[in-house]
C-alpha atoms as a PDB file:
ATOM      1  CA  UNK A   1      86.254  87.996  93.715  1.00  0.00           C
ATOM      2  CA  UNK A   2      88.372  86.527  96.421  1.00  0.00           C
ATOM      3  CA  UNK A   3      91.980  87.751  97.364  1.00  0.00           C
ATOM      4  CA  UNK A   4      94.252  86.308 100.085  1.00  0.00           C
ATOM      5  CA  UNK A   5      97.091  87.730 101.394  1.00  0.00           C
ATOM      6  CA  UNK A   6      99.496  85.172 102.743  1.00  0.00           C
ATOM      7  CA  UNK A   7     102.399  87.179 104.224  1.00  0.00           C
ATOM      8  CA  UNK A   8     100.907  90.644 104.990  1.00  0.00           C
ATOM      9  CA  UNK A   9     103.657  90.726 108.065  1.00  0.00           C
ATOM     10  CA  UNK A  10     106.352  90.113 105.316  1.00  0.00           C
ATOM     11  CA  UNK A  11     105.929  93.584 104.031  1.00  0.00           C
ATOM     12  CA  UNK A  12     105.473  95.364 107.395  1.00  0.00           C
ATOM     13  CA  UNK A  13     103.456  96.382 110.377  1.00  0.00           C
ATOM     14  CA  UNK A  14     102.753  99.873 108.754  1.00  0.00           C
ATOM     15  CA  UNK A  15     101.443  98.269 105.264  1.00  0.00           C
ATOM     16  CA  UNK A  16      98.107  99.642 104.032  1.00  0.00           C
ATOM     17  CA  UNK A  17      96.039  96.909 102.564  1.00  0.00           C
ATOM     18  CA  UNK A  18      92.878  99.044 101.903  1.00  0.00           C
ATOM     19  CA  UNK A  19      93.301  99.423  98.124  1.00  0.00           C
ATOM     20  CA  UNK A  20      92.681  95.971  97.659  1.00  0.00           C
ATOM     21  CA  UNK A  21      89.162  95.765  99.107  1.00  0.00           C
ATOM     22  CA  UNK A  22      87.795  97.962  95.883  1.00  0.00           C
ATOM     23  CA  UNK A  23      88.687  93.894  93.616  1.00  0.00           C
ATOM     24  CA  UNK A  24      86.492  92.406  96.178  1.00  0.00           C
ATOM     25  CA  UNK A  25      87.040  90.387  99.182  1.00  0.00           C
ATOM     26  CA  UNK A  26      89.806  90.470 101.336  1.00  0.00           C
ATOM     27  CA  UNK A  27      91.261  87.678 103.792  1.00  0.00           C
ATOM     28  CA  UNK A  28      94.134  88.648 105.284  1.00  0.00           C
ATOM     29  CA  UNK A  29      97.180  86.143 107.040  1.00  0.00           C
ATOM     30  CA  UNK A  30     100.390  87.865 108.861  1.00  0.00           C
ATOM     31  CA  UNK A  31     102.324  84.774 107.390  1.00  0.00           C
ATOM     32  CA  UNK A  32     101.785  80.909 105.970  1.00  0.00           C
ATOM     33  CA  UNK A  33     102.956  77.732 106.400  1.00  0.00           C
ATOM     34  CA  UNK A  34     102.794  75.295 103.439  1.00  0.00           C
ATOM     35  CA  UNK A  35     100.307  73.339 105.587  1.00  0.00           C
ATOM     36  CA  UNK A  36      98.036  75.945 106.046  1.00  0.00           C
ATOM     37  CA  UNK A  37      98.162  77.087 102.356  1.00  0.00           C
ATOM     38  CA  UNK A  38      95.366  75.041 100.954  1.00  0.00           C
ATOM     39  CA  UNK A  39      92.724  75.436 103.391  1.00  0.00           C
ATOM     40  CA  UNK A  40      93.234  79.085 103.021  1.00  0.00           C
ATOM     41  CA  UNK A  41      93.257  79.716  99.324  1.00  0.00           C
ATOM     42  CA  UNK A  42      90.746  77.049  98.483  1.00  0.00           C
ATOM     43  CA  UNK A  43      88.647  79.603  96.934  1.00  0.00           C
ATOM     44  CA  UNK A  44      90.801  82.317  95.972  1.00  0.00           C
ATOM     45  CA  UNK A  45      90.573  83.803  92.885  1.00  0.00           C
ATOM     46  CA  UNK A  46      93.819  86.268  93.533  1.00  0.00           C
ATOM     47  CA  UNK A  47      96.905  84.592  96.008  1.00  0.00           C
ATOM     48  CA  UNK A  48      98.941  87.441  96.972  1.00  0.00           C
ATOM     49  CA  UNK A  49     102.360  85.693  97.992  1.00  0.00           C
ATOM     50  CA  UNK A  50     106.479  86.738  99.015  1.00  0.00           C
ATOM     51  CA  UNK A  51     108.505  83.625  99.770  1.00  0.00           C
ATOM     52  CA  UNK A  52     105.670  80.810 100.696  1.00  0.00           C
ATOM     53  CA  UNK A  53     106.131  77.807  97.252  1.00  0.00           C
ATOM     54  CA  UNK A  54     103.369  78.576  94.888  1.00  0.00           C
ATOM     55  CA  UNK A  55     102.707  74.787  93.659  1.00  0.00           C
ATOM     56  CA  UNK A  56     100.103  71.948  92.886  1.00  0.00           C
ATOM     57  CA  UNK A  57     101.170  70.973  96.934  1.00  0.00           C
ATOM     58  CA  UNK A  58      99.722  74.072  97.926  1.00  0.00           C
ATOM     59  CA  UNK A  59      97.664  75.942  95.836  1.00  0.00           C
ATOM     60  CA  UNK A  60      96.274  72.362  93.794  1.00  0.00           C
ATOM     61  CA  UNK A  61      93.341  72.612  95.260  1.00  0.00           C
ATOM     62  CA  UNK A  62      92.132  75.952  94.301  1.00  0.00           C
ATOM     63  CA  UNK A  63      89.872  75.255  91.494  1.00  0.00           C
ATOM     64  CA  UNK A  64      88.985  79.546  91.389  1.00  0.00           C
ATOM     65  CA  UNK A  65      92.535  80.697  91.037  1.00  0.00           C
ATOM     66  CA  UNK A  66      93.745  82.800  87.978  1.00  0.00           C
ATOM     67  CA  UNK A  67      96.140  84.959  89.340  1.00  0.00           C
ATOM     68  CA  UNK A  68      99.210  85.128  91.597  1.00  0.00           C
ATOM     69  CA  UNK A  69     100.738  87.918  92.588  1.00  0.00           C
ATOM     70  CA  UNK A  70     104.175  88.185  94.358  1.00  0.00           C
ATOM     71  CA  UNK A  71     105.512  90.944  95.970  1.00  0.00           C
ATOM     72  CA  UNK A  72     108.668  90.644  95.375  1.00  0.00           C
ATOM     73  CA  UNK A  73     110.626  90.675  91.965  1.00  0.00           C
ATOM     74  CA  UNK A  74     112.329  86.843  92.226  1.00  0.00           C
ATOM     75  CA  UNK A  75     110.063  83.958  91.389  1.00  0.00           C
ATOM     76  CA  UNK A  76     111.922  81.108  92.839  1.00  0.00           C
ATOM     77  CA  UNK A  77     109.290  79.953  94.899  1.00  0.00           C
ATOM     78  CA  UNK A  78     107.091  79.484  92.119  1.00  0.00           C
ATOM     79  CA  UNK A  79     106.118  76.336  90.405  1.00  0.00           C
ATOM     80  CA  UNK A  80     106.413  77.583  86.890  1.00  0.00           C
ATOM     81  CA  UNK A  81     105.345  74.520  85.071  1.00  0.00           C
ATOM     82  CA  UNK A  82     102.047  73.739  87.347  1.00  0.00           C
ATOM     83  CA  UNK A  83     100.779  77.332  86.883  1.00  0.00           C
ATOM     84  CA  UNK A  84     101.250  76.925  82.908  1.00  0.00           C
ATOM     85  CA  UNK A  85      99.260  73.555  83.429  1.00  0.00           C
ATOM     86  CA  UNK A  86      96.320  75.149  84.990  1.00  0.00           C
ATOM     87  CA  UNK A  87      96.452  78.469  83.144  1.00  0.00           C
ATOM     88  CA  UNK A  88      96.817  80.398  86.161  1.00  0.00           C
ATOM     89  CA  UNK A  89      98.944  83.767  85.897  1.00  0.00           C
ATOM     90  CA  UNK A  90     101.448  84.946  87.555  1.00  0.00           C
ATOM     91  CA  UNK A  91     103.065  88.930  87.993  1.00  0.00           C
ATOM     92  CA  UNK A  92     106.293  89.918  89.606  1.00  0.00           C
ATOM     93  CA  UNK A  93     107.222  93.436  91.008  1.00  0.00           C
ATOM     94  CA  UNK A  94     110.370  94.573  88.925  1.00  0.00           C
ATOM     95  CA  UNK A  95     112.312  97.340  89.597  1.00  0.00           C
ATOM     96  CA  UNK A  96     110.738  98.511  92.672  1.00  0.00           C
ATOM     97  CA  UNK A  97     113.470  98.406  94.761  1.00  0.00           C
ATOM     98  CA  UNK A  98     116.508  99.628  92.701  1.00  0.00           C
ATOM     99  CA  UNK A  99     117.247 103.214  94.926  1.00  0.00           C
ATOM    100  CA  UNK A 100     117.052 101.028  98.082  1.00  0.00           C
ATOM    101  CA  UNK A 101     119.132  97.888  97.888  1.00  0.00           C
ATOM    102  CA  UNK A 102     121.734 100.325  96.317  1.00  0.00           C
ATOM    103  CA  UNK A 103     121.553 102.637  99.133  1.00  0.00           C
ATOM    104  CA  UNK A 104     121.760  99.697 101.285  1.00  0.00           C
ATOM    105  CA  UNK A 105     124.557  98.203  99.307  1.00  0.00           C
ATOM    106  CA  UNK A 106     126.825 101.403 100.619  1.00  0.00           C
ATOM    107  CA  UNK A 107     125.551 101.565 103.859  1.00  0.00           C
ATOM    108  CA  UNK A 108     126.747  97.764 104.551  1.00  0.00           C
ATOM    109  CA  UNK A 109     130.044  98.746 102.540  1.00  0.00           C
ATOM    110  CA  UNK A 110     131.113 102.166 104.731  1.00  0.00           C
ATOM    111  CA  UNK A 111     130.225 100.034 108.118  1.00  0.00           C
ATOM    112  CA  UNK A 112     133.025  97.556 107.349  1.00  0.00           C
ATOM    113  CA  UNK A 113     135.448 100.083 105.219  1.00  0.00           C
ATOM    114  CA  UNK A 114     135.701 102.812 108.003  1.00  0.00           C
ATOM    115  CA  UNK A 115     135.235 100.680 110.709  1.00  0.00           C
ATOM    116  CA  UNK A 116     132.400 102.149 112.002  1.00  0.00           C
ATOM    117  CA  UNK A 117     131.602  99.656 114.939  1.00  0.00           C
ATOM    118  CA  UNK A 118     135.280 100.153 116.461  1.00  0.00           C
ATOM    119  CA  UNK A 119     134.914 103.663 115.708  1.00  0.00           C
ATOM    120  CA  UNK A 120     131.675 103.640 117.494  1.00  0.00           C
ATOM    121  CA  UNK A 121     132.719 101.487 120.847  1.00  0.00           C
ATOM    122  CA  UNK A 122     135.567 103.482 121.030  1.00  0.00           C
ATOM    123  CA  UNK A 123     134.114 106.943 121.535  1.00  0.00           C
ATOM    124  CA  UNK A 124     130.714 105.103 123.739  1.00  0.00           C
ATOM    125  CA  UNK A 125     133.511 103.304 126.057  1.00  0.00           C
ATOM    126  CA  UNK A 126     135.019 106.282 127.321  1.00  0.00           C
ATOM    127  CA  UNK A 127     138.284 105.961 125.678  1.00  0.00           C
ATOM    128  CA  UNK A 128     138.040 108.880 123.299  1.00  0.00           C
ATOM    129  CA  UNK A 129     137.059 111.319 125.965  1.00  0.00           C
ATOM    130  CA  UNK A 130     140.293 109.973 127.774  1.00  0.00           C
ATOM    131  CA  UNK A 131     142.787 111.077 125.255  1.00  0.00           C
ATOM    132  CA  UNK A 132     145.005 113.503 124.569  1.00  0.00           C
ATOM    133  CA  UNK A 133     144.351 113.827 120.663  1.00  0.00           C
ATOM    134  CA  UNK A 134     141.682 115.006 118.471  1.00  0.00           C
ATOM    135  CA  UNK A 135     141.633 112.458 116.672  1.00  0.00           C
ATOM    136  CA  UNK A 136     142.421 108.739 116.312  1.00  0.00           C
ATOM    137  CA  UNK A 137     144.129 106.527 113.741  1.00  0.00           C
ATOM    138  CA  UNK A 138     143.773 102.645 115.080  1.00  0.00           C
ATOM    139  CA  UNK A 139     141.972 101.443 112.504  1.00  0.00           C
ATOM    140  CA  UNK A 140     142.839 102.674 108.941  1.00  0.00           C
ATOM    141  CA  UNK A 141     140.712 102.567 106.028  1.00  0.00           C
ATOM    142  CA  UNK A 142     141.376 104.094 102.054  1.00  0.00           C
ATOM    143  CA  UNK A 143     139.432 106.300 100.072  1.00  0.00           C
ATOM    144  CA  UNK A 144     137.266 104.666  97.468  1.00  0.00           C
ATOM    145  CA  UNK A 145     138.448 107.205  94.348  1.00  0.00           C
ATOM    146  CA  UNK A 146     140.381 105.085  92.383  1.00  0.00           C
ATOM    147  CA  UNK A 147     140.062 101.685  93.868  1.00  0.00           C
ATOM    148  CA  UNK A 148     138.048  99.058  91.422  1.00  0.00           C
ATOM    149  CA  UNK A 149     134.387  97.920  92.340  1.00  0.00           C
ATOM    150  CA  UNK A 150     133.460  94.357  91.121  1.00  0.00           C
ATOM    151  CA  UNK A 151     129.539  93.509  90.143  1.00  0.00           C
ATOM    152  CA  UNK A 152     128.361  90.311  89.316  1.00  0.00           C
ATOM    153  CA  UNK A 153     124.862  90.669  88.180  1.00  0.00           C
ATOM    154  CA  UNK A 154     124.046  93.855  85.852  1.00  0.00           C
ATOM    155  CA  UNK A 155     121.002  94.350  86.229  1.00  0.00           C
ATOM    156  CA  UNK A 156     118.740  97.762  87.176  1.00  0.00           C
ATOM    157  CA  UNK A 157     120.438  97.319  90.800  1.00  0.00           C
ATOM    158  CA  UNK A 158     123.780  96.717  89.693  1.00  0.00           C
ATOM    159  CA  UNK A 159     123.895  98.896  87.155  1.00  0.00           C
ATOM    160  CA  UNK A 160     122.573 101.724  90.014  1.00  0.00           C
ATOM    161  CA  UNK A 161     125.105 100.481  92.142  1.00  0.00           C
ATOM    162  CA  UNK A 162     127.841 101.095  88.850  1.00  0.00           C
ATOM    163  CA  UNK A 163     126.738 104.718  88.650  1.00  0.00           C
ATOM    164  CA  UNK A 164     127.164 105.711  92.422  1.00  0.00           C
ATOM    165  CA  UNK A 165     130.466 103.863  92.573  1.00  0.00           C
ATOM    166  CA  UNK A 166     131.369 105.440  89.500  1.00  0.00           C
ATOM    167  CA  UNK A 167     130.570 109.053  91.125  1.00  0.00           C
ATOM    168  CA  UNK A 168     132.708 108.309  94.317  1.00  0.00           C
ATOM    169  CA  UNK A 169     135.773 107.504  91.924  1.00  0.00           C
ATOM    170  CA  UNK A 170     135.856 103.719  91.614  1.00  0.00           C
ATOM    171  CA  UNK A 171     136.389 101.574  88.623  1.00  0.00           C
ATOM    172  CA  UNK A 172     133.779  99.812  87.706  1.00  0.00           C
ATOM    173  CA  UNK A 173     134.056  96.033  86.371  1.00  0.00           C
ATOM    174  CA  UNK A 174     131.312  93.701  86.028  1.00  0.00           C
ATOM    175  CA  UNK A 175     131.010  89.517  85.651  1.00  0.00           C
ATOM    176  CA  UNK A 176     128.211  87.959  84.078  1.00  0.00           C
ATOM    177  CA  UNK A 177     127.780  84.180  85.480  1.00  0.00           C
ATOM    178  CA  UNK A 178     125.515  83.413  82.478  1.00  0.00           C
ATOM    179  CA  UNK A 179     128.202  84.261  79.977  1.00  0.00           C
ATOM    180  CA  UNK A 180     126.016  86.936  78.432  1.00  0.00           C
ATOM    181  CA  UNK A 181     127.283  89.988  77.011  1.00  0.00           C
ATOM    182  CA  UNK A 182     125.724  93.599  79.168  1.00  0.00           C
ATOM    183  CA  UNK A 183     124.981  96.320  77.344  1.00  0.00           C
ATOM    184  CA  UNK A 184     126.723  98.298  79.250  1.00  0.00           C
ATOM    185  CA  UNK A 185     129.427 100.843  79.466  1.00  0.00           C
ATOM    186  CA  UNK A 186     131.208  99.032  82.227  1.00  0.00           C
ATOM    187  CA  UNK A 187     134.538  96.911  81.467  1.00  0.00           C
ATOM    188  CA  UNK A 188     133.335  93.054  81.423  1.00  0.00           C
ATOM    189  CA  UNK A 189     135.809  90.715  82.428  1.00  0.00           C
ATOM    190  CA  UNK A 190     135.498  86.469  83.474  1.00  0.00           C
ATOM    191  CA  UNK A 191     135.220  85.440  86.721  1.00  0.00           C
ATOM    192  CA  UNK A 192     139.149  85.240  87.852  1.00  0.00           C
ATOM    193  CA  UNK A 193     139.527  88.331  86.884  1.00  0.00           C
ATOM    194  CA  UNK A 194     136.673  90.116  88.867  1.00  0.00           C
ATOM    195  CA  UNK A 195     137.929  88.296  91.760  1.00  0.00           C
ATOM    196  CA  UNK A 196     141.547  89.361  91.461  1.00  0.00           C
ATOM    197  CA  UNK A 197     141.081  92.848  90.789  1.00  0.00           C
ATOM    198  CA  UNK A 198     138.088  93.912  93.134  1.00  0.00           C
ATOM    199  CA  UNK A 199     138.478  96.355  96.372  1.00  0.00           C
ATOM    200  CA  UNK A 200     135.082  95.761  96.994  1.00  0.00           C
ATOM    201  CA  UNK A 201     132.846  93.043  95.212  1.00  0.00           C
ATOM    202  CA  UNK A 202     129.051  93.177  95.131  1.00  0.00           C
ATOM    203  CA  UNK A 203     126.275  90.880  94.120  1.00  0.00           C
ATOM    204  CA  UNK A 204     123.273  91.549  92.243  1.00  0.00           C
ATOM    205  CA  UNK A 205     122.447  88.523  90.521  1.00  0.00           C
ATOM    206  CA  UNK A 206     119.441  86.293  90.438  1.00  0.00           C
ATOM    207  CA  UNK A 207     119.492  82.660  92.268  1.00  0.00           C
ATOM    208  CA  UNK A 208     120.283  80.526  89.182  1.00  0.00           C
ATOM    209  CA  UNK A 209     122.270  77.078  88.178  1.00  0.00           C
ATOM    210  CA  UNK A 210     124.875  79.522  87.185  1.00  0.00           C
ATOM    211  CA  UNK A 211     125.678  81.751  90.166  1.00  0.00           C
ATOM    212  CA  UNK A 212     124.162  79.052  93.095  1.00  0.00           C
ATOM    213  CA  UNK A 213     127.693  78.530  95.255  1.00  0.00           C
ATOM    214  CA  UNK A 214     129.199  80.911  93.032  1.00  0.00           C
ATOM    215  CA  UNK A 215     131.215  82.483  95.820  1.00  0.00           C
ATOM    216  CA  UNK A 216     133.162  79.287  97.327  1.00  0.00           C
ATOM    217  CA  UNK A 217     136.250  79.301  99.192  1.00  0.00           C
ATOM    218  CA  UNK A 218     138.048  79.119  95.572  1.00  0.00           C
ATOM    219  CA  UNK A 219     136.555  82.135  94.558  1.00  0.00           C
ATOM    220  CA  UNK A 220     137.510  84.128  98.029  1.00  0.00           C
ATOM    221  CA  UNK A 221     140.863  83.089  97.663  1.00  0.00           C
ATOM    222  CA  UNK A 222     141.032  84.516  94.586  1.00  0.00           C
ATOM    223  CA  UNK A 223     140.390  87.908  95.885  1.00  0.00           C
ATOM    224  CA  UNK A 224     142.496  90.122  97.769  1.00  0.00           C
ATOM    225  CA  UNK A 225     143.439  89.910 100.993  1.00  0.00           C
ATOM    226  CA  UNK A 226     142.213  93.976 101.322  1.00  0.00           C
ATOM    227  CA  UNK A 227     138.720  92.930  99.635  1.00  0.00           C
ATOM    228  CA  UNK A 228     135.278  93.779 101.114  1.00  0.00           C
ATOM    229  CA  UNK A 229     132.779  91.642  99.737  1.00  0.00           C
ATOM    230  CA  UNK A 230     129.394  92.459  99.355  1.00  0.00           C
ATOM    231  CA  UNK A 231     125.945  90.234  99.011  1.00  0.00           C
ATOM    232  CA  UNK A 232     122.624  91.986  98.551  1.00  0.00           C
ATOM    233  CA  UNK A 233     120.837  88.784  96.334  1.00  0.00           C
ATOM    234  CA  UNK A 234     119.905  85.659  97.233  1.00  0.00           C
ATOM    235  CA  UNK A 235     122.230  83.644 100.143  1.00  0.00           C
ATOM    236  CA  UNK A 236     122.692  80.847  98.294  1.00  0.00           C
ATOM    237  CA  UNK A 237     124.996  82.535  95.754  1.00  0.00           C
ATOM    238  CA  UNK A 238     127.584  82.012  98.615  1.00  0.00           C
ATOM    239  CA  UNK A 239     128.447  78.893 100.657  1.00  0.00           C
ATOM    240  CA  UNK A 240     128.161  80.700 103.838  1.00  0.00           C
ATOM    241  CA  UNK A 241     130.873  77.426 105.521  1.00  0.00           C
ATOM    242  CA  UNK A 242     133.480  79.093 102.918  1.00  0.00           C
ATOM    243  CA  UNK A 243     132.845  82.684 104.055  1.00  0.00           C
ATOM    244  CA  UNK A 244     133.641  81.765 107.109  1.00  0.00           C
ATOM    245  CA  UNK A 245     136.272  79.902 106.611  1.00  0.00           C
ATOM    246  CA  UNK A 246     137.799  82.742 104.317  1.00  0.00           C
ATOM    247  CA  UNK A 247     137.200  85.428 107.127  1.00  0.00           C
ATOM    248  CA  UNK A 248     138.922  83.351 109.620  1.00  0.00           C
ATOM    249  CA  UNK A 249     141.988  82.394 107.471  1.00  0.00           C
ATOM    250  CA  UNK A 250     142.156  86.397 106.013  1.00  0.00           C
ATOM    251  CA  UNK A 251     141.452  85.319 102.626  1.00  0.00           C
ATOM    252  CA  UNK A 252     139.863  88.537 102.802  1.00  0.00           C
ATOM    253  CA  UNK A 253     139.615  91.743 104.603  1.00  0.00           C
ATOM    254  CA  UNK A 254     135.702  91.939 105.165  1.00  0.00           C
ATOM    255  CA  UNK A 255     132.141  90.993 104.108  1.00  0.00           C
ATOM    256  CA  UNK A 256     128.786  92.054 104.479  1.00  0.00           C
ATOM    257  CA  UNK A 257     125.352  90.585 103.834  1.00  0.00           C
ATOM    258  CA  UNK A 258     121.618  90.951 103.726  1.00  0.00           C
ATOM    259  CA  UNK A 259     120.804  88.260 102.532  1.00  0.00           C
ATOM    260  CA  UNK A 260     121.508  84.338 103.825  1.00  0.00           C
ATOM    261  CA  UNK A 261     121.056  80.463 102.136  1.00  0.00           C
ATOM    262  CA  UNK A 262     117.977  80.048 105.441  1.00  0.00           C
ATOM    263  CA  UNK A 263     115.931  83.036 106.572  1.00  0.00           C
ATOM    264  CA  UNK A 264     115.265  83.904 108.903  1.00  0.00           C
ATOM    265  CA  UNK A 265     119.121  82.480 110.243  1.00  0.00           C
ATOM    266  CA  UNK A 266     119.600  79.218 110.681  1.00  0.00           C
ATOM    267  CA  UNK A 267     120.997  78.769 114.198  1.00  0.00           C
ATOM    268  CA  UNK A 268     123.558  76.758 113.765  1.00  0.00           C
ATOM    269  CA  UNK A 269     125.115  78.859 110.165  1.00  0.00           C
ATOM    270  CA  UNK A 270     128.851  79.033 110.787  1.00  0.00           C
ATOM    271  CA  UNK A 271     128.774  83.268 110.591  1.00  0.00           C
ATOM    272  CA  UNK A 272     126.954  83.105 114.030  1.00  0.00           C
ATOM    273  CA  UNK A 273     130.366  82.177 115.448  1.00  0.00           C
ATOM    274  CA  UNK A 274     131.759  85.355 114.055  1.00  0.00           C
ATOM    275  CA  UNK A 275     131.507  87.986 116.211  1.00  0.00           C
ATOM    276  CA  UNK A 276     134.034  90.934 114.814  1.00  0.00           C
ATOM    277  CA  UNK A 277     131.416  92.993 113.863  1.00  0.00           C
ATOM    278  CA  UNK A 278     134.330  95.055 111.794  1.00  0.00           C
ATOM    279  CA  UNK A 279     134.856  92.819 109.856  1.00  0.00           C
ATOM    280  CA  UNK A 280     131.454  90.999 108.891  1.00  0.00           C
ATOM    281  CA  UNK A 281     127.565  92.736 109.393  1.00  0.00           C
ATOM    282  CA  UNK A 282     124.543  90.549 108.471  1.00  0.00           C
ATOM    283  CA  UNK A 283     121.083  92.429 108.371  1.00  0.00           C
ATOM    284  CA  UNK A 284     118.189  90.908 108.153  1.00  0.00           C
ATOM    285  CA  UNK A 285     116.931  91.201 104.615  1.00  0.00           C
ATOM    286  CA  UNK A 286     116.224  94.883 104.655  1.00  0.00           C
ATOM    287  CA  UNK A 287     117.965  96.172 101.567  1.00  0.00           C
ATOM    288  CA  UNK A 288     114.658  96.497 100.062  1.00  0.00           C
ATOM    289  CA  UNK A 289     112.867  97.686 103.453  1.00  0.00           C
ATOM    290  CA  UNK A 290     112.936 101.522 103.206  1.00  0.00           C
ATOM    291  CA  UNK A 291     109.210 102.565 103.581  1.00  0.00           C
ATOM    292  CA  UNK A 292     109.136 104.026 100.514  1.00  0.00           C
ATOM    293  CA  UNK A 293     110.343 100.756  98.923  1.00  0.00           C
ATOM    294  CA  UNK A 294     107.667  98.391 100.763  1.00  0.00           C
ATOM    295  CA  UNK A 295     104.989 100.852  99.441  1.00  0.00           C
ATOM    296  CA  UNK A 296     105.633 101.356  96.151  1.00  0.00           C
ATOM    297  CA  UNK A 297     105.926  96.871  96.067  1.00  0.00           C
ATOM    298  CA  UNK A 298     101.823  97.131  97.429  1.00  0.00           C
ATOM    299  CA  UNK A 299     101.254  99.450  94.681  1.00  0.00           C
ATOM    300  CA  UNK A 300     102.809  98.004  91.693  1.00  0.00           C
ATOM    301  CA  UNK A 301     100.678  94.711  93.100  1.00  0.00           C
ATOM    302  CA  UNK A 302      96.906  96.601  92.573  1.00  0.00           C
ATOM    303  CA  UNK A 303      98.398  97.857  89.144  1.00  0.00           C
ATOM    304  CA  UNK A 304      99.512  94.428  88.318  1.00  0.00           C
ATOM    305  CA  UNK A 305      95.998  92.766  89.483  1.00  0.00           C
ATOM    306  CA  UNK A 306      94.529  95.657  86.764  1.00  0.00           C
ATOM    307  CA  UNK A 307      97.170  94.812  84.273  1.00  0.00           C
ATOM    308  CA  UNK A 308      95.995  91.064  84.488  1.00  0.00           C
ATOM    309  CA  UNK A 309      92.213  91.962  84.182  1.00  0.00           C
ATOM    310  CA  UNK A 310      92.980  94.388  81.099  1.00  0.00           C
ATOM    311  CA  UNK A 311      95.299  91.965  79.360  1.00  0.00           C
ATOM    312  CA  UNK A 312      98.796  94.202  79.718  1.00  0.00           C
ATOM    313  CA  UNK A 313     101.505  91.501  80.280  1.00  0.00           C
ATOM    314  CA  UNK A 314     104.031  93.988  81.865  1.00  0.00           C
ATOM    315  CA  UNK A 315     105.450  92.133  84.945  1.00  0.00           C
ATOM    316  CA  UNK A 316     103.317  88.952  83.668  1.00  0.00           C
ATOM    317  CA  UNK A 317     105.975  85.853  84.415  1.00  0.00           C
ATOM    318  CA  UNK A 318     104.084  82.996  83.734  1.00  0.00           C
END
C-alpha cells in the first residue's frame, strides 16, 4: 500500500517516520497546500493529515483511498459527509496530549500571574543588582489557594487541568457551552456566572456552533477586572478584536494564548499591537509540543492504521 504524509514538519524536525515503512510505501511532504493535495495523494491508499481540509476538493480524486489518519484529536478540517460518501475512514488521536496542554495551561498562567517578564527585565537590566533590598515588591501578584478557577470545556484536558488547580487550592467551576450536564465532581454553573466569579478562566472546549465567538467583549466584561484568562483550544472561540479591546480598556487584568482564529498569525490581528508582555503571552501552538507529546501522536497513528485493518473502531470518527 501507499501512505502519504502531508505535514511531516507539523509534528517536528526530530519526528521518526520509520515505523510506517513496515504498511508499505512511504512518500513523505514537510507541509501541503490545498493545490498540491491531489497530485500528491492520487494514489494513496493511507493520507496521513494535521490541519490541511480533507475533502472531495482535495482528496476527490483518489480513487485508492480508505483511510485518513489525523494527527491531531480535532477533526474540523475534515469533510465528514464526503468521506461517508466514498466509504473512506477516518481516525483521530484522542487523549494524547492531556499531561501537556495542562502543563502548558500553568506555565502560560504563572508568566502573567507573577509577572515573570517584569520580574525578568528587571533583574537582566541591572536594576536589581543596583538596590539596596533583597527583594522587590513592584509588581504584586496573589496566591492561587482559595481563588476560583473557571473551565469551559470538561473534557480529559479540562478535567486534568480541574485536578491540578484543585491541588494548588483553587475552586474549581466549570461551563458547558452545549448545555450538557459533566459528570463531574466540579460545581457547574451558566455562562454569567463562570464569567463573574473566575480569577483565572481557561478553555478547553472543541471549535463548535456553540462556543465559536464565545469569548466576546460581552463576555470579558463580565469578568473581573483581576481576571487572567486563559485559551489553550481553538482561536476562534475568542474574537481576538474584543480581547484586545478588553485588555486595553482593563476589562481584565491579563490573558494568555496558544492558540489564534489564523495560524500561523495573521499580520495584521489586533494582539500584535500589544506589546505588555505582562499582561498578554501568545505561543505558537505548542501546548501539545512536549516531545513526549508529538511522539506518542506518531504512535497512536501506526496503532490506529492497525486498528483500521483489524476492524477496532477506537479513535474511528467517520
Amino acid at each position: 500500500m501507499k501512505i502519504v504524509i502531508l505535514e511531516a514538519e507539523s509534528l517536528g524536525e526530530d519526528m521518526v517516520f520509520t515505523p510506517f515503512h513496515k504498511f508499505g510505501d512511504v512518500v513523505i511532504y514537510p507541509s501541503s497546500t490545498e493545490e498540491e493535495m491531489p497530485e500528491r495523494v492520487a494514489d494513496a491508499e493511507i493520507i496521513v493529515a494535521n490541519k490541511v481540509p480533507i475533502c472531495e476538493k482535495t482528496v476527490g480524486g483518489a480513487k485508492n483511498l480508505k483511510l485518513v489518519c489525523v494527527t491531531a484529536t480535532g477533526i474540523n478540517n475534515l469533510d465528514g459527509n464526503f468521506l461517508k460518501s466514498r466509504g473512506i475512514a477516518a481516525y483521530n488521536v484522542a487523549g494524547y496530549s492531556t499531561d501537556g496542554v495542562a502543563q502548558h495551561t500553568f506555565a502560560l498562567m504563572f508568566y502573567v500571574l507573577e509577572n515573570l517578564s517584569y520580574y525578568d527585565q528587571y533583574v537582566k537590566s541591572g536594576k536589581y543588582a543596583e538596590g539596596q533590598c533583597f527583594s522587590h515588591f513592584a509588581r504584586s501578584f496573589c496566591e492561587l489557594r482559595g481563588k476560583t478557577w473557571g473551565i469551559i470545556g470538561m473534557g480529559a484536558i479540562g478535567r486534568r487541568v480541574a485536578e491540578i488547580a484543585s491541588v494548588f487550592g483553587c475552586h474549581v467551576i466549570c461551563f458547558s457551552a452545549s448545555g450538557n450536564r459533566y459528570d463531574t465532581p466540579y460545581e457547574q454553573v451558566e455562562f454569567p456566572e463562570l464569567l463573574s466569579r473566575s480569577d483565572f478562566l481557561s478553555v478547553h472546549a472543541p471549535l463548535n456552533r456553540y462556543t465559536e465567538g464565545l469569548m466576546d467583549l460581552n463576555a470579558f466584561k463580565q469578568m473581573k477586572k483581576t481576571a487572567v484568562f486563559i485559551n489553550v483550544a481553538r482561536g476562534a472561540i475568542v474574537n481576538e478584536a474584543d480581547l484586545y479591546t478588553a485588555l486595553t480598556t482593563g476589562e481584565i487584568a491579563g490573558a494568555a494564548l496558544d492558540v489564534l482564529v489564523k495560524e500561523p498569525m495573521d499580520p495584521d490581528n489586533p494582539l500584535l499591537k500589544f506589546q505588555d508582555s505582562t499582561r498578554l503571552l501568545i505561543t505558537p501552538h505548542i501546548a501539545w509540543a512536549a516531545k513526549e507529546t508529538r511522539f506518542r501522536v506518531v504512535d497512536e497513528v501506526i496503532k490506529n492504521i492497525e486498528r483500521f485493518y483489524t476492524g477496532d473502531t477506537k479513535n474511528r470518527v467517520y
